[in-house]
PDB file of N, CA and C in Angstrom:
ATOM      1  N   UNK A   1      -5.949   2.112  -8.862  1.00  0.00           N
ATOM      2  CA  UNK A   1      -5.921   0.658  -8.872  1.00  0.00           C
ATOM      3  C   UNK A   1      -4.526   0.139  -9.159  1.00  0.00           C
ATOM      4  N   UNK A   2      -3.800   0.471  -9.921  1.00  0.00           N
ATOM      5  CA  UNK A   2      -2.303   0.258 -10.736  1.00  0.00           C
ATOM      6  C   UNK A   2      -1.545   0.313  -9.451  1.00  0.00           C
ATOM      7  N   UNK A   3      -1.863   1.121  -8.124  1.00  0.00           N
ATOM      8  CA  UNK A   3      -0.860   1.576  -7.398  1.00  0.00           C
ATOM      9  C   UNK A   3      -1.509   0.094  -6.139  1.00  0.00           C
ATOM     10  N   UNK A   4      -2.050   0.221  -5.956  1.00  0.00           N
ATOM     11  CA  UNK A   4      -3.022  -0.844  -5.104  1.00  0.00           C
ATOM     12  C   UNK A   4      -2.562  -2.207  -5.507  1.00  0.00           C
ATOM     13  N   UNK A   5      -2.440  -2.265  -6.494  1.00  0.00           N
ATOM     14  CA  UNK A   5      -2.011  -3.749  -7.213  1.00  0.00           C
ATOM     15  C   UNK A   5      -0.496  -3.811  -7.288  1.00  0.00           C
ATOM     16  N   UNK A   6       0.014  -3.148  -7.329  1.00  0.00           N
ATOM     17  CA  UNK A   6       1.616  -3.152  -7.287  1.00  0.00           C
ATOM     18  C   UNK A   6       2.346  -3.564  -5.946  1.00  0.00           C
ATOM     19  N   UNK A   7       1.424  -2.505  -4.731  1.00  0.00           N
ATOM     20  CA  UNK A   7       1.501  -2.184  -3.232  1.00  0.00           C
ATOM     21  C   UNK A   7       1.635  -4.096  -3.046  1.00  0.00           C
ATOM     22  N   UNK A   8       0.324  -5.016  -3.188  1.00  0.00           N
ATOM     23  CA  UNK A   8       0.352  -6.202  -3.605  1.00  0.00           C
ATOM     24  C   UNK A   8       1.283  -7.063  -3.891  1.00  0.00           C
ATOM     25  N   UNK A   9       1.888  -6.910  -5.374  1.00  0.00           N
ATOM     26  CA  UNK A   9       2.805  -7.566  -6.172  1.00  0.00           C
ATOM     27  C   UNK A   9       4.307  -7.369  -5.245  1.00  0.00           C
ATOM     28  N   UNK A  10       4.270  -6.306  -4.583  1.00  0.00           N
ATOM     29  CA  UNK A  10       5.653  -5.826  -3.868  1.00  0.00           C
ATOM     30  C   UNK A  10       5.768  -6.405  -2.958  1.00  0.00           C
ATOM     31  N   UNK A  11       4.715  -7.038  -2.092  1.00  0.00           N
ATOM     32  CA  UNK A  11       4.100  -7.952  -1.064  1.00  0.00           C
ATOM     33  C   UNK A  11       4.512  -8.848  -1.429  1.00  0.00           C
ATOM     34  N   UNK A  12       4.182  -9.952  -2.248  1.00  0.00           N
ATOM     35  CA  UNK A  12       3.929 -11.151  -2.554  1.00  0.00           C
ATOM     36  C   UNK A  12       5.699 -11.060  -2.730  1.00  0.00           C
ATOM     37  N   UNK A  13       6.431 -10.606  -3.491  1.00  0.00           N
ATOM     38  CA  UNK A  13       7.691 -10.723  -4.025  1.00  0.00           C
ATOM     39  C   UNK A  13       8.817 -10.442  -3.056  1.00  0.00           C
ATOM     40  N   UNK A  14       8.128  -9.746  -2.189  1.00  0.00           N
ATOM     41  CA  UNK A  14       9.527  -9.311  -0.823  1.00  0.00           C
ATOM     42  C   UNK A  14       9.067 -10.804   0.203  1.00  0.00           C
ATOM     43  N   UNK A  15       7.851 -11.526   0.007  1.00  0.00           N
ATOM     44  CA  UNK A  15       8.130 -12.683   0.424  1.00  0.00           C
ATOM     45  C   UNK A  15       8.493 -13.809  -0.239  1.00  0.00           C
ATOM     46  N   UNK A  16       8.895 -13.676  -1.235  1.00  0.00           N
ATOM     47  CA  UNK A  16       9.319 -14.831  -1.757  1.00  0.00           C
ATOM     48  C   UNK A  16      11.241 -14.374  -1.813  1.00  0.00           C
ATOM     49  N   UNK A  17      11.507 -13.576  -1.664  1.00  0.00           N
ATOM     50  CA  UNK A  17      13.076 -13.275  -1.224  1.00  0.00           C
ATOM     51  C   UNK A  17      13.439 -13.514  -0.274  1.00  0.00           C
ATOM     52  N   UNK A  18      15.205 -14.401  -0.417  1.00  0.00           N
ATOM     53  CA  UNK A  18      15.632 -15.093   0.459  1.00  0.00           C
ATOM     54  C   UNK A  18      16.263 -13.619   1.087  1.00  0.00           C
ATOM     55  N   UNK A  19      17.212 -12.630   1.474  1.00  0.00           N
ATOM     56  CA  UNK A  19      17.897 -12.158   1.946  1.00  0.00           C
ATOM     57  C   UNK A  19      16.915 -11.038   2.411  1.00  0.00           C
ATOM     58  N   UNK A  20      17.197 -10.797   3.819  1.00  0.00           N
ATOM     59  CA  UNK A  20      16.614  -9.509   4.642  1.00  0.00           C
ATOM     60  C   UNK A  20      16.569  -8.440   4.132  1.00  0.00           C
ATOM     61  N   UNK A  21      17.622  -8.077   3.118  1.00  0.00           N
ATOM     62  CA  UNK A  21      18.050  -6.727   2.442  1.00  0.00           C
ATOM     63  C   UNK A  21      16.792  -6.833   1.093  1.00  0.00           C
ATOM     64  N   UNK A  22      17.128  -8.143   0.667  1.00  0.00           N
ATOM     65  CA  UNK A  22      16.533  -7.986  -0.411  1.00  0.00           C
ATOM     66  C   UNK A  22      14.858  -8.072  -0.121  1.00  0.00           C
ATOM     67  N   UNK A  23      13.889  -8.510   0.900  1.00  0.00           N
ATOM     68  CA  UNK A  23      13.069  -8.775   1.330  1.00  0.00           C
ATOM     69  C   UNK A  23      12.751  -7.083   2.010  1.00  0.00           C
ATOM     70  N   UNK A  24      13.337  -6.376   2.665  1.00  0.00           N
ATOM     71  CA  UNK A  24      13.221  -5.042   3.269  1.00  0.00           C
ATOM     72  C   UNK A  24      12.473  -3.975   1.912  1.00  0.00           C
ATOM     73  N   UNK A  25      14.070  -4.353   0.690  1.00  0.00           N
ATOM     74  CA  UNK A  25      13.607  -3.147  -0.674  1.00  0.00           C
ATOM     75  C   UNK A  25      12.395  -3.975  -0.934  1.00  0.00           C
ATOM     76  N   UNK A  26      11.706  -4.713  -1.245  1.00  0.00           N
ATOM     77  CA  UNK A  26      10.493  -5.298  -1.613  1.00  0.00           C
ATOM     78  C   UNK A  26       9.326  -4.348  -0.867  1.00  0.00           C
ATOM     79  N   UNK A  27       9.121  -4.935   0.539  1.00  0.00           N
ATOM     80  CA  UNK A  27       8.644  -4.414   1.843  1.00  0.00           C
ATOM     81  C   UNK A  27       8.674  -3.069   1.565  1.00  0.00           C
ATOM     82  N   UNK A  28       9.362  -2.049   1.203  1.00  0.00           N
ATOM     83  CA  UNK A  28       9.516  -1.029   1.596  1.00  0.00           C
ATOM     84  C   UNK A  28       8.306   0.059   0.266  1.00  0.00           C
ATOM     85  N   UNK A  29       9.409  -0.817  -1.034  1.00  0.00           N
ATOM     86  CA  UNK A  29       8.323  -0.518  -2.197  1.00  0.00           C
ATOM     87  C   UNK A  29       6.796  -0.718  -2.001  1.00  0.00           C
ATOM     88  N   UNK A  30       6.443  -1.474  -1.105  1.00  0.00           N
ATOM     89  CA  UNK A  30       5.300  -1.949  -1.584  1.00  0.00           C
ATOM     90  C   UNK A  30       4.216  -1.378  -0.268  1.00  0.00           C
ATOM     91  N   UNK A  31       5.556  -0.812   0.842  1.00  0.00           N
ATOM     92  CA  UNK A  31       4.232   0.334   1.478  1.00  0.00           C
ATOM     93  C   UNK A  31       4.298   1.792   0.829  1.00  0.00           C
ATOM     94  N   UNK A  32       5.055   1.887   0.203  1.00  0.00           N
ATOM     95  CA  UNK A  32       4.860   3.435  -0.522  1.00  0.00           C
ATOM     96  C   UNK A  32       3.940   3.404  -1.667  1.00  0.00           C
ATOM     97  N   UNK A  33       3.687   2.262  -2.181  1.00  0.00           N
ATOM     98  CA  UNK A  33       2.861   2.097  -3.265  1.00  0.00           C
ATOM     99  C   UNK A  33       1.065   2.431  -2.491  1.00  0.00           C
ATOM    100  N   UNK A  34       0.965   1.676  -1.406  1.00  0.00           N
ATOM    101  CA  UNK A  34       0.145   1.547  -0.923  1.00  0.00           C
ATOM    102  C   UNK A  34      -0.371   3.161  -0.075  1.00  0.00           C
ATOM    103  N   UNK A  35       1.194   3.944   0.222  1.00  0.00           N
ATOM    104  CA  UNK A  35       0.436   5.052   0.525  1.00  0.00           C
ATOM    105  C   UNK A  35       0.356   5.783  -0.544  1.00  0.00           C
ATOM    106  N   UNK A  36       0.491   5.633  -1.839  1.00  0.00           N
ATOM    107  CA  UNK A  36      -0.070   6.051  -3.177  1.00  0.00           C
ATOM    108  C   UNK A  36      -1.700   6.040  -3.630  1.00  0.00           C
ATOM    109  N   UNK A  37      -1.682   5.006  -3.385  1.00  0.00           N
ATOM    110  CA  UNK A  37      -2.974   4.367  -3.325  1.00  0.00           C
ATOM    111  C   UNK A  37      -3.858   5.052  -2.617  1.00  0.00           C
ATOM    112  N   UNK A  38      -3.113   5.405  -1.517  1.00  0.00           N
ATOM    113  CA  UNK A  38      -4.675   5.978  -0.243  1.00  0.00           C
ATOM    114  C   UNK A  38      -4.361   7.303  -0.542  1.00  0.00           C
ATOM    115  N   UNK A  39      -3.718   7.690  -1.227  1.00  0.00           N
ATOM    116  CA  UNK A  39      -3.473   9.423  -1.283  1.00  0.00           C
ATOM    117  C   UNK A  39      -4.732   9.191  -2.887  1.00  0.00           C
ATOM    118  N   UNK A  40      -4.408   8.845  -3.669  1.00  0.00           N
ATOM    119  CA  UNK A  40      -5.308   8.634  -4.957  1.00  0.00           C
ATOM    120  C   UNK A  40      -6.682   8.606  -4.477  1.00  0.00           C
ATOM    121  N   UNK A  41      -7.276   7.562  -4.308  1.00  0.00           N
ATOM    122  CA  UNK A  41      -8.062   7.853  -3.228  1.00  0.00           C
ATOM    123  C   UNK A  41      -8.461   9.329  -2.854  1.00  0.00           C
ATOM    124  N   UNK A  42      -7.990   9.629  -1.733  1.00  0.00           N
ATOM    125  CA  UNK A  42      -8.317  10.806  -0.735  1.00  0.00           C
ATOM    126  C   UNK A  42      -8.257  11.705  -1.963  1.00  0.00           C
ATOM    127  N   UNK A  43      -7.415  12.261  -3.305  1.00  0.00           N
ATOM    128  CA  UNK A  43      -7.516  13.123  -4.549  1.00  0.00           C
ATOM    129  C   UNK A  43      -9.207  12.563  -5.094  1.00  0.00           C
ATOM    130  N   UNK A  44      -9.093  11.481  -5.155  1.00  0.00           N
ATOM    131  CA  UNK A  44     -11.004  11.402  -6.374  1.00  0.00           C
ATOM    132  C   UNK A  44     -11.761  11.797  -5.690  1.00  0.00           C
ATOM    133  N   UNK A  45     -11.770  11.235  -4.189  1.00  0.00           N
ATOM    134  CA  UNK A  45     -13.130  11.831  -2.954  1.00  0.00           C
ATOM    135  C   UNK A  45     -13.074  13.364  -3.404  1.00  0.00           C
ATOM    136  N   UNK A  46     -11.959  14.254  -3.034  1.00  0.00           N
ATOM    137  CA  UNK A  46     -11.293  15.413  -2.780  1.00  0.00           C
ATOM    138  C   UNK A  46     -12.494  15.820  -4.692  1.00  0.00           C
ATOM    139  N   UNK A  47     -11.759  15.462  -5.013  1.00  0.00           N
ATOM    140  CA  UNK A  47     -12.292  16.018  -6.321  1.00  0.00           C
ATOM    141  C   UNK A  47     -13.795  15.531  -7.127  1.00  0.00           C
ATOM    142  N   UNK A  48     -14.286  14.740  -5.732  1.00  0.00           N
ATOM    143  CA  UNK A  48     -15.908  14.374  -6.062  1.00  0.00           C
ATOM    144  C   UNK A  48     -15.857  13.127  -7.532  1.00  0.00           C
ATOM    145  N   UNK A  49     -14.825  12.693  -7.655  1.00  0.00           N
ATOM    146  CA  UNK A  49     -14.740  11.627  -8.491  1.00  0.00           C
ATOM    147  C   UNK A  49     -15.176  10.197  -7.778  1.00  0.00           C
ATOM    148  N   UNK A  50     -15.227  10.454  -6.520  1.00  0.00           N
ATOM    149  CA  UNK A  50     -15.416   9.050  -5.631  1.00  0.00           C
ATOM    150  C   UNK A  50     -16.497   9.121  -4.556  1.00  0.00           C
ATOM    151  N   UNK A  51     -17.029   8.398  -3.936  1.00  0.00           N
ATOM    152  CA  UNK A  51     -17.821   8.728  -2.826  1.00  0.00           C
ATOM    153  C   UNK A  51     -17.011   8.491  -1.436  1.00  0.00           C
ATOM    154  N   UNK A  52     -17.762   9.314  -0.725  1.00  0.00           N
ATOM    155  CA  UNK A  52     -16.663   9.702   0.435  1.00  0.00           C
ATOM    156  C   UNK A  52     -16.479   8.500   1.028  1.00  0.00           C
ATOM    157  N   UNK A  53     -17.421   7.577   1.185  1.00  0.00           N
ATOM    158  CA  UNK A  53     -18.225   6.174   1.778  1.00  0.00           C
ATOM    159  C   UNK A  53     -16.523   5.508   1.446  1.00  0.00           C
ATOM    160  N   UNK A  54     -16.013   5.324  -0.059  1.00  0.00           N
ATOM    161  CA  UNK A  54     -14.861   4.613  -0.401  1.00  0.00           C
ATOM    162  C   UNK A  54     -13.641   5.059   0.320  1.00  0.00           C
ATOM    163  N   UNK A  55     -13.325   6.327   1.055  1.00  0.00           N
ATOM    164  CA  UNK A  55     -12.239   6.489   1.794  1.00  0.00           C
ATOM    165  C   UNK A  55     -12.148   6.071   3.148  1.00  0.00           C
ATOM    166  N   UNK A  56     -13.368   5.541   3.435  1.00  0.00           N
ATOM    167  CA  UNK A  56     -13.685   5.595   4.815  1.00  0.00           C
ATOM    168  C   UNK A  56     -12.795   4.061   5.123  1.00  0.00           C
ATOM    169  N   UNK A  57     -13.489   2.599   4.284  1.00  0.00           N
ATOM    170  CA  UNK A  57     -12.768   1.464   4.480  1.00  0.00           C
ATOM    171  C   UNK A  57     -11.840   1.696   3.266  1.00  0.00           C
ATOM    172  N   UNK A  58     -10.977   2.505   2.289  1.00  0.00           N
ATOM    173  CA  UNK A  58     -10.206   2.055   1.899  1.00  0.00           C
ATOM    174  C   UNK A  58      -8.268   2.626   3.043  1.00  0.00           C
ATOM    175  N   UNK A  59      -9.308   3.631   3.571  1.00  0.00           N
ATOM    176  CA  UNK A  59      -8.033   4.289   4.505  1.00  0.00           C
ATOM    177  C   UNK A  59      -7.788   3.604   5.992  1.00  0.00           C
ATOM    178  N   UNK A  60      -8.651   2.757   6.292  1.00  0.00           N
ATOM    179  CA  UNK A  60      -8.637   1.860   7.279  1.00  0.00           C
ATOM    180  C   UNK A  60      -7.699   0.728   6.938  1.00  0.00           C
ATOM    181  N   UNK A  61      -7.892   0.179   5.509  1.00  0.00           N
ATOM    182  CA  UNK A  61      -7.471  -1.166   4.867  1.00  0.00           C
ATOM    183  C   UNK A  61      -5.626  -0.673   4.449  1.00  0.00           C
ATOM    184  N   UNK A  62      -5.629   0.222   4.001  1.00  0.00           N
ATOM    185  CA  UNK A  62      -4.595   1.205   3.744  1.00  0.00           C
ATOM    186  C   UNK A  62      -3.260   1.789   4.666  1.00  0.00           C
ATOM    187  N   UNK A  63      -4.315   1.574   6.338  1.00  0.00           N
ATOM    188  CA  UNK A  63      -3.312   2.252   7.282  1.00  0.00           C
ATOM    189  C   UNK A  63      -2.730   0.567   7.633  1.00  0.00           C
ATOM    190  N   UNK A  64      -3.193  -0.831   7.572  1.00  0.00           N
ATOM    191  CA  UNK A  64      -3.561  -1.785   8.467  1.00  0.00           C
ATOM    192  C   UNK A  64      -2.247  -2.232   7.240  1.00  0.00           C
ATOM    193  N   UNK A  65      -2.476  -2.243   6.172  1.00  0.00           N
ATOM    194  CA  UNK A  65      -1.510  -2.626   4.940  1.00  0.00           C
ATOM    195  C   UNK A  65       0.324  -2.195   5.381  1.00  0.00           C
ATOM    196  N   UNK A  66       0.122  -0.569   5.639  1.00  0.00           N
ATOM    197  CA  UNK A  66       1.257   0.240   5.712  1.00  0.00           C
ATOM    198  C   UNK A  66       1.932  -0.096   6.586  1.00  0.00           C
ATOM    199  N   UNK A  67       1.128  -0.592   8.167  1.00  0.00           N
ATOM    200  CA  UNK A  67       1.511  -0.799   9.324  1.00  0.00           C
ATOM    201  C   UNK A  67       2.310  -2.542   9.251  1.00  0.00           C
ATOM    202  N   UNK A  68       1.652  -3.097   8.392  1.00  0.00           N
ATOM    203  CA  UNK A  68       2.242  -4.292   7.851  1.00  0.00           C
ATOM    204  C   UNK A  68       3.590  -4.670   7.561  1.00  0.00           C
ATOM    205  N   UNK A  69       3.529  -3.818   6.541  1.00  0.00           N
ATOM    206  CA  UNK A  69       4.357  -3.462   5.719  1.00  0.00           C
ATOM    207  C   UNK A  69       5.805  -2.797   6.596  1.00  0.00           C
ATOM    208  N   UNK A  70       5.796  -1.718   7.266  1.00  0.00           N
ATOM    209  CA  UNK A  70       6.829  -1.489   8.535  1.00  0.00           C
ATOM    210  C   UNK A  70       7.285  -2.358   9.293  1.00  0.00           C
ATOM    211  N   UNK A  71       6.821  -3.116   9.436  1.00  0.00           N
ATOM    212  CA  UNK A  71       6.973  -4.392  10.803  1.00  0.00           C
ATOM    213  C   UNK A  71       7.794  -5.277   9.777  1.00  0.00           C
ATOM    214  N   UNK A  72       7.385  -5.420   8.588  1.00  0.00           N
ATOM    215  CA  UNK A  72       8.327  -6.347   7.986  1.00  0.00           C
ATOM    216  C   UNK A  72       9.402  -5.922   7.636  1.00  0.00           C
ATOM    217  N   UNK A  73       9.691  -4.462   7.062  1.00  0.00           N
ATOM    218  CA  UNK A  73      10.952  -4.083   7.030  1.00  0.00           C
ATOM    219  C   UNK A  73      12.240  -4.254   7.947  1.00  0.00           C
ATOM    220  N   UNK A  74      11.473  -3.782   9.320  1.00  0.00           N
ATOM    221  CA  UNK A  74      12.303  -4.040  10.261  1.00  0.00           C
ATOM    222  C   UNK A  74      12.915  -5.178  10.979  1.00  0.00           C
TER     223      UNK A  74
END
């Protein structure tokens, strides 16, 4: 969750920055957070801490985030 919510906060804050550079490091943090997130994830399923059911839409929501997240960097 910590990593999911950050992925977020890194979002919200690389848009509120005026400069491309500074808007990119935002962007950039905040899809690695997010592939944190879906790796965490894929570890609890992996280790029967989660139901498989939760990787199914969180790795969908996860790839759609990341893919986001690239487009704005660039």
């Amino acid at each position: 969750m910590a990593s999911a919510k950050s992925a977020c906060l890194n979002a919200a804050e690389g848009a509120g920055r005026v400069t491309r550079a500074d808007k990119a490091r935002s962007f950039t943090i905040a899809r690695a957070e997010a592939c944190e997130a879906c790796a965490a994830v894929e570890i609890a399923v992996a280790a029967g801490d989660a139901d498989a059911a939760a990787l199914e839409g969180g790795a969908a929501l996860g790839d759609r985030f990341v893919a986001m997240m690239t487009a704005l960097i660039r």
